[in-house]
PDB file of N, CA and C in Angstrom:
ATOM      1  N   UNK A   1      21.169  -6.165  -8.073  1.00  0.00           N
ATOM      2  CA  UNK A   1      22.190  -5.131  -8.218  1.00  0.00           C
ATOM      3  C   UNK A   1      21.530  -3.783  -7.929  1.00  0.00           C
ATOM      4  N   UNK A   2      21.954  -3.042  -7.158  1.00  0.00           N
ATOM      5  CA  UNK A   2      21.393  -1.539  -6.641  1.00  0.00           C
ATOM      6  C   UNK A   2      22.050  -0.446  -7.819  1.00  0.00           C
ATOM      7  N   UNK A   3      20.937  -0.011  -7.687  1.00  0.00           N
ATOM      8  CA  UNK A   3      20.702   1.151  -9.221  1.00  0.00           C
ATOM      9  C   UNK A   3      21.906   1.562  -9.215  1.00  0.00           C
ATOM     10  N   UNK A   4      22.997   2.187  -8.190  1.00  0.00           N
ATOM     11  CA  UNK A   4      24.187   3.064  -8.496  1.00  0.00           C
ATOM     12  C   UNK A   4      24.736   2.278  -9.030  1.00  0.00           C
ATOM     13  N   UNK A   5      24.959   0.869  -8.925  1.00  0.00           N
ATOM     14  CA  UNK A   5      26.073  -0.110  -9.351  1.00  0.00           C
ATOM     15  C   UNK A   5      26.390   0.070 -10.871  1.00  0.00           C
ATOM     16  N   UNK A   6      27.317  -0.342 -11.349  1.00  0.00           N
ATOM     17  CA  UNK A   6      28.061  -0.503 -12.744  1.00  0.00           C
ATOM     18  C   UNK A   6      27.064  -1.797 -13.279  1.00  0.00           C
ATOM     19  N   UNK A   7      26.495  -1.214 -14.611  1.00  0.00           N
ATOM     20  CA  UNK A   7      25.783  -2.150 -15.326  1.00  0.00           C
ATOM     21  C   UNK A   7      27.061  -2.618 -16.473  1.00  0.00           C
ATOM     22  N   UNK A   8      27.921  -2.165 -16.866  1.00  0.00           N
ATOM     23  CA  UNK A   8      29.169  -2.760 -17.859  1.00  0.00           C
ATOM     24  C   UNK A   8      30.362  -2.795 -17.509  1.00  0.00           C
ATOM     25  N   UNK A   9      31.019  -3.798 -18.024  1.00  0.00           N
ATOM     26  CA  UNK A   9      32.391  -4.041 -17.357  1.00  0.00           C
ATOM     27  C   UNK A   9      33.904  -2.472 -17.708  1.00  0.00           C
ATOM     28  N   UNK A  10      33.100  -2.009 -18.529  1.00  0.00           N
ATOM     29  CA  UNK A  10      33.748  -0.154 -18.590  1.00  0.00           C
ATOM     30  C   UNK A  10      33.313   0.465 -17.586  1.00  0.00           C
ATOM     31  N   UNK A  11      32.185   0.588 -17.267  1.00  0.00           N
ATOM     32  CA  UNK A  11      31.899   1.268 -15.967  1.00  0.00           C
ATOM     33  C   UNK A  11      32.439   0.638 -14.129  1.00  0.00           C
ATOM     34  N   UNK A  12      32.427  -0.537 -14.104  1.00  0.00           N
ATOM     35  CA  UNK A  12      33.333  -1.793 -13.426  1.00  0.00           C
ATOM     36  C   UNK A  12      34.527  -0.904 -13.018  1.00  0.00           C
ATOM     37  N   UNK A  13      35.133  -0.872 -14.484  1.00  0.00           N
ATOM     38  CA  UNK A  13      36.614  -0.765 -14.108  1.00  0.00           C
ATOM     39  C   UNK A  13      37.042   0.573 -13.236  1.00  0.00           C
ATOM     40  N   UNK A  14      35.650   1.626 -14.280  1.00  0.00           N
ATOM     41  CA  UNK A  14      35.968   3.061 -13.491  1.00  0.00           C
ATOM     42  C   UNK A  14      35.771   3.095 -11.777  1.00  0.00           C
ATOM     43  N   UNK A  15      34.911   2.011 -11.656  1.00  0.00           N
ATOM     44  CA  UNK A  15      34.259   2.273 -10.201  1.00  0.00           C
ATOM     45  C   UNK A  15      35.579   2.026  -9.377  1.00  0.00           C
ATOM     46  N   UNK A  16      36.162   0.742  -9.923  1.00  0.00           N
ATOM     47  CA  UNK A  16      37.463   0.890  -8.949  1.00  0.00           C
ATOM     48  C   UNK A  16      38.162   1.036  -9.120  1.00  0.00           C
ATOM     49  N   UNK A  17      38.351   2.054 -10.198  1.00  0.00           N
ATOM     50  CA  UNK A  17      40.054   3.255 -10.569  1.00  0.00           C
ATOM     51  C   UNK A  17      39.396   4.352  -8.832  1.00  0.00           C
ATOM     52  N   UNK A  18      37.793   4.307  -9.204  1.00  0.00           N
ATOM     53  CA  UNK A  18      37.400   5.955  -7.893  1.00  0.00           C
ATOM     54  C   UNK A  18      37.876   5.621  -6.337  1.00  0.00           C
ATOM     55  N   UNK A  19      37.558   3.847  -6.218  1.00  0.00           N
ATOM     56  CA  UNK A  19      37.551   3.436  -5.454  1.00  0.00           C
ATOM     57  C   UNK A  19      38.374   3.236  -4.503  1.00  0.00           C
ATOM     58  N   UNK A  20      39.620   3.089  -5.762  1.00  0.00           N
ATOM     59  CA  UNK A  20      41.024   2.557  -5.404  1.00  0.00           C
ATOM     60  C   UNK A  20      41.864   3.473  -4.042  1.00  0.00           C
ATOM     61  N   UNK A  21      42.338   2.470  -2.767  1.00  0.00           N
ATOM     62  CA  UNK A  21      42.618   3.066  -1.870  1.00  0.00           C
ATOM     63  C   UNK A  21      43.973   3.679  -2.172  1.00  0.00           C
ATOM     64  N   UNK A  22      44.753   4.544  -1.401  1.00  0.00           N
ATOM     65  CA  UNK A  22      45.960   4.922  -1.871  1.00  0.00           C
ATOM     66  C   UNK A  22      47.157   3.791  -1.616  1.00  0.00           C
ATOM     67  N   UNK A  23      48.231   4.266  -2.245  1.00  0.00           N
ATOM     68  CA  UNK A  23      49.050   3.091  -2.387  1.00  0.00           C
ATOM     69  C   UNK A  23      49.548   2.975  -0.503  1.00  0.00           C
ATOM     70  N   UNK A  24      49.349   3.478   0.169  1.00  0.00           N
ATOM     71  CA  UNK A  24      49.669   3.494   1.189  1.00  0.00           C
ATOM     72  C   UNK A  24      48.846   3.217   2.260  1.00  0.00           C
ATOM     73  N   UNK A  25      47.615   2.474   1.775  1.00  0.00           N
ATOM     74  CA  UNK A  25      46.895   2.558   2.612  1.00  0.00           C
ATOM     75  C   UNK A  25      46.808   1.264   3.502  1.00  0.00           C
ATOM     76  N   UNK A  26      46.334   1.098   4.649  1.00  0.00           N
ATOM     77  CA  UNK A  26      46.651  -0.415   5.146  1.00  0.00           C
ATOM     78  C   UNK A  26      45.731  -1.510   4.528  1.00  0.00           C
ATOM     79  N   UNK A  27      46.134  -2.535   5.154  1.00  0.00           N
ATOM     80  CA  UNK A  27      46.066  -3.921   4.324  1.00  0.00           C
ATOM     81  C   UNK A  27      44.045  -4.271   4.529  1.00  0.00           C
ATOM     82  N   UNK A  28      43.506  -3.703   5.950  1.00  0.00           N
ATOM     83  CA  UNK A  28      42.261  -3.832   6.369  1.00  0.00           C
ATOM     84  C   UNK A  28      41.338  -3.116   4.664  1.00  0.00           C
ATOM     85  N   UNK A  29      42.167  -2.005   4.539  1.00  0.00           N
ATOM     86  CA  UNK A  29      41.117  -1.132   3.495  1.00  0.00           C
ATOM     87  C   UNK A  29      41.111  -1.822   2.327  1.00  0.00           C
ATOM     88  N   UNK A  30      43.089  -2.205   1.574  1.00  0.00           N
ATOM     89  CA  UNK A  30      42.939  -3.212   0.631  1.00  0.00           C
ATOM     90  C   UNK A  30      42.141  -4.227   0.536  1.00  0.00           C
ATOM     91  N   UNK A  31      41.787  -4.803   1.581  1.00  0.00           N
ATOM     92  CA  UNK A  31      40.970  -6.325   1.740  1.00  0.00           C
ATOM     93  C   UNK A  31      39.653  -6.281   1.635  1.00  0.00           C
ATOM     94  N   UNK A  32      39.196  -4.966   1.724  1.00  0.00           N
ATOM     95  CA  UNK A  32      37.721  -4.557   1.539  1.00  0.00           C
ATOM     96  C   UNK A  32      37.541  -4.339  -0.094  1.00  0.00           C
ATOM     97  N   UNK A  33      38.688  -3.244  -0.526  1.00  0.00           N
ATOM     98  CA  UNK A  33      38.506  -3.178  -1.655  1.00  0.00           C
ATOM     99  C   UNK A  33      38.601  -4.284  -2.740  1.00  0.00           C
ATOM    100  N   UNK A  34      39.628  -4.967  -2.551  1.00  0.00           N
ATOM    101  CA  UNK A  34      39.443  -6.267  -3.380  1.00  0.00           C
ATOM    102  C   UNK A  34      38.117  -7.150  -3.100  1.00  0.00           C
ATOM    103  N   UNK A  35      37.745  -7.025  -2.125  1.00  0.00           N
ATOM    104  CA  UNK A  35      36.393  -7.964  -1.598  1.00  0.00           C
ATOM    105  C   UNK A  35      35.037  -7.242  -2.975  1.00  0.00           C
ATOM    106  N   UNK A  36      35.041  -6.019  -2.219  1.00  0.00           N
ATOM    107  CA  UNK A  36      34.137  -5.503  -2.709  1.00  0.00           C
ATOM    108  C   UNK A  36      34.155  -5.667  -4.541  1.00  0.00           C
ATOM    109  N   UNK A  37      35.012  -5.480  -5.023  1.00  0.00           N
ATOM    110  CA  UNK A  37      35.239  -5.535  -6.712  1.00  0.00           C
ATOM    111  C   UNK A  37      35.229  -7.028  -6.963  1.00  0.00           C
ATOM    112  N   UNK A  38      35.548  -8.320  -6.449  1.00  0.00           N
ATOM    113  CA  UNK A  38      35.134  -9.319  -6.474  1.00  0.00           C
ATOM    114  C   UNK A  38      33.495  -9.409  -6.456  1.00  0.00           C
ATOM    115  N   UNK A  39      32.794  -8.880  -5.859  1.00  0.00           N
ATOM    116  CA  UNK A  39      31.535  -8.770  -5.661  1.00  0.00           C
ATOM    117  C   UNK A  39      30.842  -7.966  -6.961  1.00  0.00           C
ATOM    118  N   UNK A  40      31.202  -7.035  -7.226  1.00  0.00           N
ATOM    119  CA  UNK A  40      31.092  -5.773  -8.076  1.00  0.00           C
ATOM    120  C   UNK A  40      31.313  -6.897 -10.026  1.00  0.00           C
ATOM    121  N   UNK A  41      32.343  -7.332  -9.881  1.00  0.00           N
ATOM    122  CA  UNK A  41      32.714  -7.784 -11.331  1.00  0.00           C
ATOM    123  C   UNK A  41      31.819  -9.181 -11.299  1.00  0.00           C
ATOM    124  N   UNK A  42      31.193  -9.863 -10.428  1.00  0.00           N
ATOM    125  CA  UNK A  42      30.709 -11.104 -10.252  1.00  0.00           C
ATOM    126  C   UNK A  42      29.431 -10.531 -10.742  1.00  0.00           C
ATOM    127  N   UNK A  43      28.427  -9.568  -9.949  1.00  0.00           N
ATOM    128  CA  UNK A  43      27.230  -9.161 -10.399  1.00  0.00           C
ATOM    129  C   UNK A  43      27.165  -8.152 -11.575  1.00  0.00           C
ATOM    130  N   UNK A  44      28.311  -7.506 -12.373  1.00  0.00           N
ATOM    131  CA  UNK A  44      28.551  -7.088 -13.601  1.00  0.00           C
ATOM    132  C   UNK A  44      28.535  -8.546 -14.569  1.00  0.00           C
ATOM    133  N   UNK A  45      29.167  -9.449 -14.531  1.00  0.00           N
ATOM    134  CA  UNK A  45      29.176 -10.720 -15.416  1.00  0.00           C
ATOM    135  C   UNK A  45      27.415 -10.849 -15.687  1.00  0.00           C
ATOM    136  N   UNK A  46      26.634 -10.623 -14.941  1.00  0.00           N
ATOM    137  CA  UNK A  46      25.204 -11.393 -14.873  1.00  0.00           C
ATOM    138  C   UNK A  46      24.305 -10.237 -15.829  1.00  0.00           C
ATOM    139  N   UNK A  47      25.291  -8.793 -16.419  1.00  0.00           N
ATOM    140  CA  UNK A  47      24.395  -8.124 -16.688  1.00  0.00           C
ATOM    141  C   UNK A  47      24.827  -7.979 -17.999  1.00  0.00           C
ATOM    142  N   UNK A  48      26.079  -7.783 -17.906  1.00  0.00           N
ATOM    143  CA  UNK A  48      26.705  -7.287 -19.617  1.00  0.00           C
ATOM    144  C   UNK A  48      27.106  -8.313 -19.955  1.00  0.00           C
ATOM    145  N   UNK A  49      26.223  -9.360 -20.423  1.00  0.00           N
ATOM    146  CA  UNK A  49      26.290 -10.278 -20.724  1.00  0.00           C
ATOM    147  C   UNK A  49      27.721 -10.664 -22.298  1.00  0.00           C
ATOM    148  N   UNK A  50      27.621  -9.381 -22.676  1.00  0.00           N
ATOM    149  CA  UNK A  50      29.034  -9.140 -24.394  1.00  0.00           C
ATOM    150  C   UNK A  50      30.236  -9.194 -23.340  1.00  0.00           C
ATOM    151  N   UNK A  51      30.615  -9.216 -22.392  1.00  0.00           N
ATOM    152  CA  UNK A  51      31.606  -9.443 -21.176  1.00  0.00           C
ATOM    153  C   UNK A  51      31.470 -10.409 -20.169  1.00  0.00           C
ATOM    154  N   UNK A  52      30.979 -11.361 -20.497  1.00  0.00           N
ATOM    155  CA  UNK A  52      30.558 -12.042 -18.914  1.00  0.00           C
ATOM    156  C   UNK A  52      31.438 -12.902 -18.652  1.00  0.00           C
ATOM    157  N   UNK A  53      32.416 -13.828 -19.536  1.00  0.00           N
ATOM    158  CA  UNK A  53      33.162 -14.563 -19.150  1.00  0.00           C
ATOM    159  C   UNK A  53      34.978 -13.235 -18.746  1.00  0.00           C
ATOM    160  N   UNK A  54      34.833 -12.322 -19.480  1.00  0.00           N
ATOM    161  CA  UNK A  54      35.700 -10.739 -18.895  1.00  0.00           C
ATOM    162  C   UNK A  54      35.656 -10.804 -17.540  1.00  0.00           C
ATOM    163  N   UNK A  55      34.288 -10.376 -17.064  1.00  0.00           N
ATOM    164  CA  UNK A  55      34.135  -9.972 -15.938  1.00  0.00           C
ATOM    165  C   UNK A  55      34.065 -11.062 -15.020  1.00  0.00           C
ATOM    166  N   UNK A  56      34.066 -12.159 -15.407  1.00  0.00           N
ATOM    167  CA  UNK A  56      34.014 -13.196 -14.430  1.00  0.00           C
ATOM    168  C   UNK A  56      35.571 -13.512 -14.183  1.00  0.00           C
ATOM    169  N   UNK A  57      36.316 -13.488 -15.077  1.00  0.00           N
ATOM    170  CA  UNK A  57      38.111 -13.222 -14.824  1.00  0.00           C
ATOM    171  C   UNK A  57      38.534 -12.018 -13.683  1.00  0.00           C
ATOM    172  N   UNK A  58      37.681 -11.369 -14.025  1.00  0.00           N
ATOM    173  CA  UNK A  58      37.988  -9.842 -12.837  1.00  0.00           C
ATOM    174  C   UNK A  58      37.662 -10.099 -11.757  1.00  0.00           C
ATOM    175  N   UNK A  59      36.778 -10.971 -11.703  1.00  0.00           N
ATOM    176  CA  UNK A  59      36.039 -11.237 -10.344  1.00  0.00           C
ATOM    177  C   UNK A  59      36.717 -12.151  -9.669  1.00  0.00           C
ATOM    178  N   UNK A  60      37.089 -13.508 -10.071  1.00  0.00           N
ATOM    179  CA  UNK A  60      38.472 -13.977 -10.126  1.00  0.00           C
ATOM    180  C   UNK A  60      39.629 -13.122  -9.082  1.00  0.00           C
ATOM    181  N   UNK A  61      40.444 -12.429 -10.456  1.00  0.00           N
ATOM    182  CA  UNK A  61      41.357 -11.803 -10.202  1.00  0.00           C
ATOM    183  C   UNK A  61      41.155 -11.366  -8.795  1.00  0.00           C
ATOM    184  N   UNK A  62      39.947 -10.761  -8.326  1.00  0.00           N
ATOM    185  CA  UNK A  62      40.069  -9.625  -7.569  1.00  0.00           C
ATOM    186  C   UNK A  62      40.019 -10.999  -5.841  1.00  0.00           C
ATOM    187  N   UNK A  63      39.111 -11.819  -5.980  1.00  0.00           N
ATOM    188  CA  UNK A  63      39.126 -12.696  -5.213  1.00  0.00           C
ATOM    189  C   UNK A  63      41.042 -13.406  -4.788  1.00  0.00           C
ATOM    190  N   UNK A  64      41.239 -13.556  -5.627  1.00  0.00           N
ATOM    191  CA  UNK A  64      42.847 -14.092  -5.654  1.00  0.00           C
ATOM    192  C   UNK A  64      43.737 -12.473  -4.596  1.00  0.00           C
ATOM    193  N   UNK A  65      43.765 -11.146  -5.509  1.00  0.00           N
ATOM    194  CA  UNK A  65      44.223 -10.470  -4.450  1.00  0.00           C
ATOM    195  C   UNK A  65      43.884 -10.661  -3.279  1.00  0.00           C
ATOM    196  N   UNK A  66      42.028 -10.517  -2.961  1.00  0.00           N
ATOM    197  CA  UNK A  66      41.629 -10.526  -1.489  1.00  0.00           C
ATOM    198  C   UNK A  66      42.732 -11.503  -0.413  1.00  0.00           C
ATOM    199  N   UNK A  67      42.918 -12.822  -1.196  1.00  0.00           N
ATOM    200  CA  UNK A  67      42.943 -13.782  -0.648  1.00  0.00           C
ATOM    201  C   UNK A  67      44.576 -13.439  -0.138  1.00  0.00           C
ATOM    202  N   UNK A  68      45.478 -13.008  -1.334  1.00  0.00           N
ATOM    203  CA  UNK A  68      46.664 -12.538  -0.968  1.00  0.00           C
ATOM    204  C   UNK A  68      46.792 -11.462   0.235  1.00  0.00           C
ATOM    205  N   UNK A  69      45.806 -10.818  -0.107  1.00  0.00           N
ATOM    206  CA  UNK A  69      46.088  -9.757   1.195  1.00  0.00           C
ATOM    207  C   UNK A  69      46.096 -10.429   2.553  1.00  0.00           C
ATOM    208  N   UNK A  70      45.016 -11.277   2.619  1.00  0.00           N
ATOM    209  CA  UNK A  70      44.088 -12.250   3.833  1.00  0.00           C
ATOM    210  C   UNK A  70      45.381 -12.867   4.465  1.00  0.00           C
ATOM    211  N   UNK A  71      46.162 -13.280   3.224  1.00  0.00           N
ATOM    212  CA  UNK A  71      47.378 -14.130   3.976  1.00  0.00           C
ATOM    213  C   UNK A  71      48.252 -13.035   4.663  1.00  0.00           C
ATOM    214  N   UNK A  72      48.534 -11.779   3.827  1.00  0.00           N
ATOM    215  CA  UNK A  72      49.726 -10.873   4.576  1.00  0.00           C
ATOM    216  C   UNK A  72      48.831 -10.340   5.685  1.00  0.00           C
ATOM    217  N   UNK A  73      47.984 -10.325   6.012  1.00  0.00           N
ATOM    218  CA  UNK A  73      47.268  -9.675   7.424  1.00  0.00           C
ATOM    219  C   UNK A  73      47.600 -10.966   8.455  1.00  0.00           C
ATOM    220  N   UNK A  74      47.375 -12.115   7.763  1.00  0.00           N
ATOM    221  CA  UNK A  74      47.485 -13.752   9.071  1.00  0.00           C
ATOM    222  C   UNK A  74      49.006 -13.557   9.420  1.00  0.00           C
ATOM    223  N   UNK A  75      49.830 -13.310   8.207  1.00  0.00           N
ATOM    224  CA  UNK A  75      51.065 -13.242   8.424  1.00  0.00           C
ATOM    225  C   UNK A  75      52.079 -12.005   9.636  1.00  0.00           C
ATOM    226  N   UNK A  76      51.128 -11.175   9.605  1.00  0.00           N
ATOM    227  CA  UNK A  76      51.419  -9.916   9.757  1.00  0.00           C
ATOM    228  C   UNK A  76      50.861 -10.577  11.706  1.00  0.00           C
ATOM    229  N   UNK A  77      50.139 -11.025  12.139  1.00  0.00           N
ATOM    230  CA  UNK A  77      49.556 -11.358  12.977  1.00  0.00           C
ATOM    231  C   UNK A  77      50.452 -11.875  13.725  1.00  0.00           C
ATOM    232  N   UNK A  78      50.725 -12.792  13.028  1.00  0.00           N
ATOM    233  CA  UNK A  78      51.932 -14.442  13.570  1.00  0.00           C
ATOM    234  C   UNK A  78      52.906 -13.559  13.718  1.00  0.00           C
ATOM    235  N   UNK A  79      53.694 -12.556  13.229  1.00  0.00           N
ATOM    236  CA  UNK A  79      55.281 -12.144  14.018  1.00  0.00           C
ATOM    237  C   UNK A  79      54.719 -11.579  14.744  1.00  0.00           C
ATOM    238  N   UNK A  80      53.309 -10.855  15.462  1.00  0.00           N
ATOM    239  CA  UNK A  80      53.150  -9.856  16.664  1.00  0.00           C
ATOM    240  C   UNK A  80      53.046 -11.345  17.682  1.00  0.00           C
ATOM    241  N   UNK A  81      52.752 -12.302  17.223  1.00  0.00           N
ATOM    242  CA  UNK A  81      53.010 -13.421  18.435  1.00  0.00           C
ATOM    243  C   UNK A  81      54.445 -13.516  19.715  1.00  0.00           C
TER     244      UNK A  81
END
């Protein structure tokens, strides 16, 4: 984990309240951001250990959006067919 990273799942959450793209933003940036906080709450579980099965739900969670987005971008693809 690189020194800037969030060592607790409070600091986690702030990183991607800062992170968070605007509600308008396209689906490429969403898909990063959920990627990335999947990544982010996975290597938070390994540290704050008083949260680890928390942060392993977040990490979760955030994987499940990615995956939702993943589909509306395939989807989004198939009607430009």
């Amino acid at each position: 984990m690189a020194e800037t990273e969030p060592r607790t799942l409070r600091a986690a959450h702030d990183v991607a309240l800062q992170r968070r793209p605007n509600a308008d933003a396209n689906l490429a940036a969403w898909l990063v951001f959920h990627q990335r906080n999947a990544r982010m709450y996975e290597a938070v579980s390994d540290v704050d250990r008083g949260h680890h099965h928390e942060a392993l739900y977040w990490a979760g969670y955030e994987r499940r959006k990615a995956d939702a987005v993943t589909s509306r971008i395939q989807e989004a693809k198939q009607q430009i067919r």
